[in-house]
Protein backbone atom coordinates (compact mmCIF):
# COMPACT_ATOMS: atom_id res chain seq x y z
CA UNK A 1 74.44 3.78 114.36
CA UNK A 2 73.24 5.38 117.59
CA UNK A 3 76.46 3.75 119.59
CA UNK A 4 78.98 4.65 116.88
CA UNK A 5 78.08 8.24 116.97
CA UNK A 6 78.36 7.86 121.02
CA UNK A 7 81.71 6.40 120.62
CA UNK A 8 83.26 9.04 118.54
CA UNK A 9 81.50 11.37 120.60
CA UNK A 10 83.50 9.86 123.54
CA UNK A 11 86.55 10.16 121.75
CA UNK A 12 87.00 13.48 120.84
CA UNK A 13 85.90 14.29 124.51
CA UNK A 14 87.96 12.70 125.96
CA UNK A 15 90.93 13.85 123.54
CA UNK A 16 89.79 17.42 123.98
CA UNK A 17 90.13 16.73 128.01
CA UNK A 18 93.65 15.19 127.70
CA UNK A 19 94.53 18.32 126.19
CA UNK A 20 93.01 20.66 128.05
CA UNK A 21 94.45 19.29 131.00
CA UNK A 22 97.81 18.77 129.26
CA UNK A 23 97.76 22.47 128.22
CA UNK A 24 96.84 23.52 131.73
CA UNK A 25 99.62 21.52 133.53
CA UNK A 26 102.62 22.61 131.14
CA UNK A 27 101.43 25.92 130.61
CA UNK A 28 102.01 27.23 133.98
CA UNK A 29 103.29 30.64 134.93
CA UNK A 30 105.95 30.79 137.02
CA UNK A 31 105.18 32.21 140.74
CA UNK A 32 106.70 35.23 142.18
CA UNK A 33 107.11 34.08 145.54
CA UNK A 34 104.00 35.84 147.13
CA UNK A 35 102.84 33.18 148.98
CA UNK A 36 105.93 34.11 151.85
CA UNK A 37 104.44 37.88 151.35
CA UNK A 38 100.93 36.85 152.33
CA UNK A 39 102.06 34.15 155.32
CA UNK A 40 104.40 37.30 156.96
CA UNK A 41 101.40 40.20 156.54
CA UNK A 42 98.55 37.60 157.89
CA UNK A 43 100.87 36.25 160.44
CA UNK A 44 101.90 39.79 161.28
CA UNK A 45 98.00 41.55 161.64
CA UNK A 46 96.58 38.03 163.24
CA UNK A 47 98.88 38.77 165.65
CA UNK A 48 97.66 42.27 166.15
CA UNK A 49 93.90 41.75 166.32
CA UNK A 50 93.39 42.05 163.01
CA UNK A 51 91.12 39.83 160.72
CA UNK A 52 93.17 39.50 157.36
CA UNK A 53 94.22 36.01 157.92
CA UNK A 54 90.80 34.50 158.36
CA UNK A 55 89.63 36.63 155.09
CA UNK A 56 92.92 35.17 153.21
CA UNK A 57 91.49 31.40 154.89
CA UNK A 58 88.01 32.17 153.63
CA UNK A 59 89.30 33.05 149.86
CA UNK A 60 91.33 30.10 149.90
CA UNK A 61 88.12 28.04 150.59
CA UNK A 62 86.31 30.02 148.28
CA UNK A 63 88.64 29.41 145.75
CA UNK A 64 89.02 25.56 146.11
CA UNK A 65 85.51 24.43 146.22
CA UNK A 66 84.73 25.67 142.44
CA UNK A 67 87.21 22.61 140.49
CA UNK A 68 85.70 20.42 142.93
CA UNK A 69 82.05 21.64 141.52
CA UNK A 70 82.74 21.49 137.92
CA UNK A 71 84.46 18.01 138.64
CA UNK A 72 81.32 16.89 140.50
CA UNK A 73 79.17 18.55 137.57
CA UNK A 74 80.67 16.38 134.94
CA UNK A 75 80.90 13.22 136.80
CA UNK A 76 77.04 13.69 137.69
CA UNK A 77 76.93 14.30 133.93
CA UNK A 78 78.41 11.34 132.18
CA UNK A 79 76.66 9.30 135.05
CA UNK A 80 73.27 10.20 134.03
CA UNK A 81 74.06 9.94 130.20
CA UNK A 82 75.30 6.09 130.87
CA UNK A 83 72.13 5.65 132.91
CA UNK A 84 69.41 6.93 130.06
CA UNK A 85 72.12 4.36 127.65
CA UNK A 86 71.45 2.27 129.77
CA UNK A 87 67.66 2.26 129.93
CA UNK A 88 67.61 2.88 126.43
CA UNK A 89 69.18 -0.10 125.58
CA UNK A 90 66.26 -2.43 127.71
């Protein structure tokens, strides 16, 4: 009974990630070209002295390592649920 409820559990899951992901890929805004904006004015004050590219490199980072945590979170996640299963089931 356990196992069944696991299954379905597993199902809707993973259903609910298909879509999510799905609805995340297709429902995209279109960009307004402001990445050539940002590469002229940090290209332009790095040039000068100034510091704005390496804050604009720093955000970037910033900004990337966050799906890479929750991704990380989740995997970490279902591995330790398939572990306790796994004991469980000894």
């Amino acid at each position: 009974m356990y196992l069944w409820h696991l299954i379905m559990f597993s199902k809707k899951l993973l259903t609910r990630l298909v879509l999510l992901i799905a609805i995340s890929l297709f429902a995209t805004l279109p960009a307004e070209a402001q990445c050539a904006m940002c590469k002229a004015i940090a290209e332009s004050n790095s040039q000068g002295g100034g510091e704005i590219a390496a804050g604009l490199n720093s955000g970037i980072l910033y900004l990337m390592v966050f799906p890479y945590l929750i991704i990380a979170a989740v995997a970490y996640a279902f591995y330790r649920q398939r572990k306790l299963n796994s004991q469980e089931k000894t």
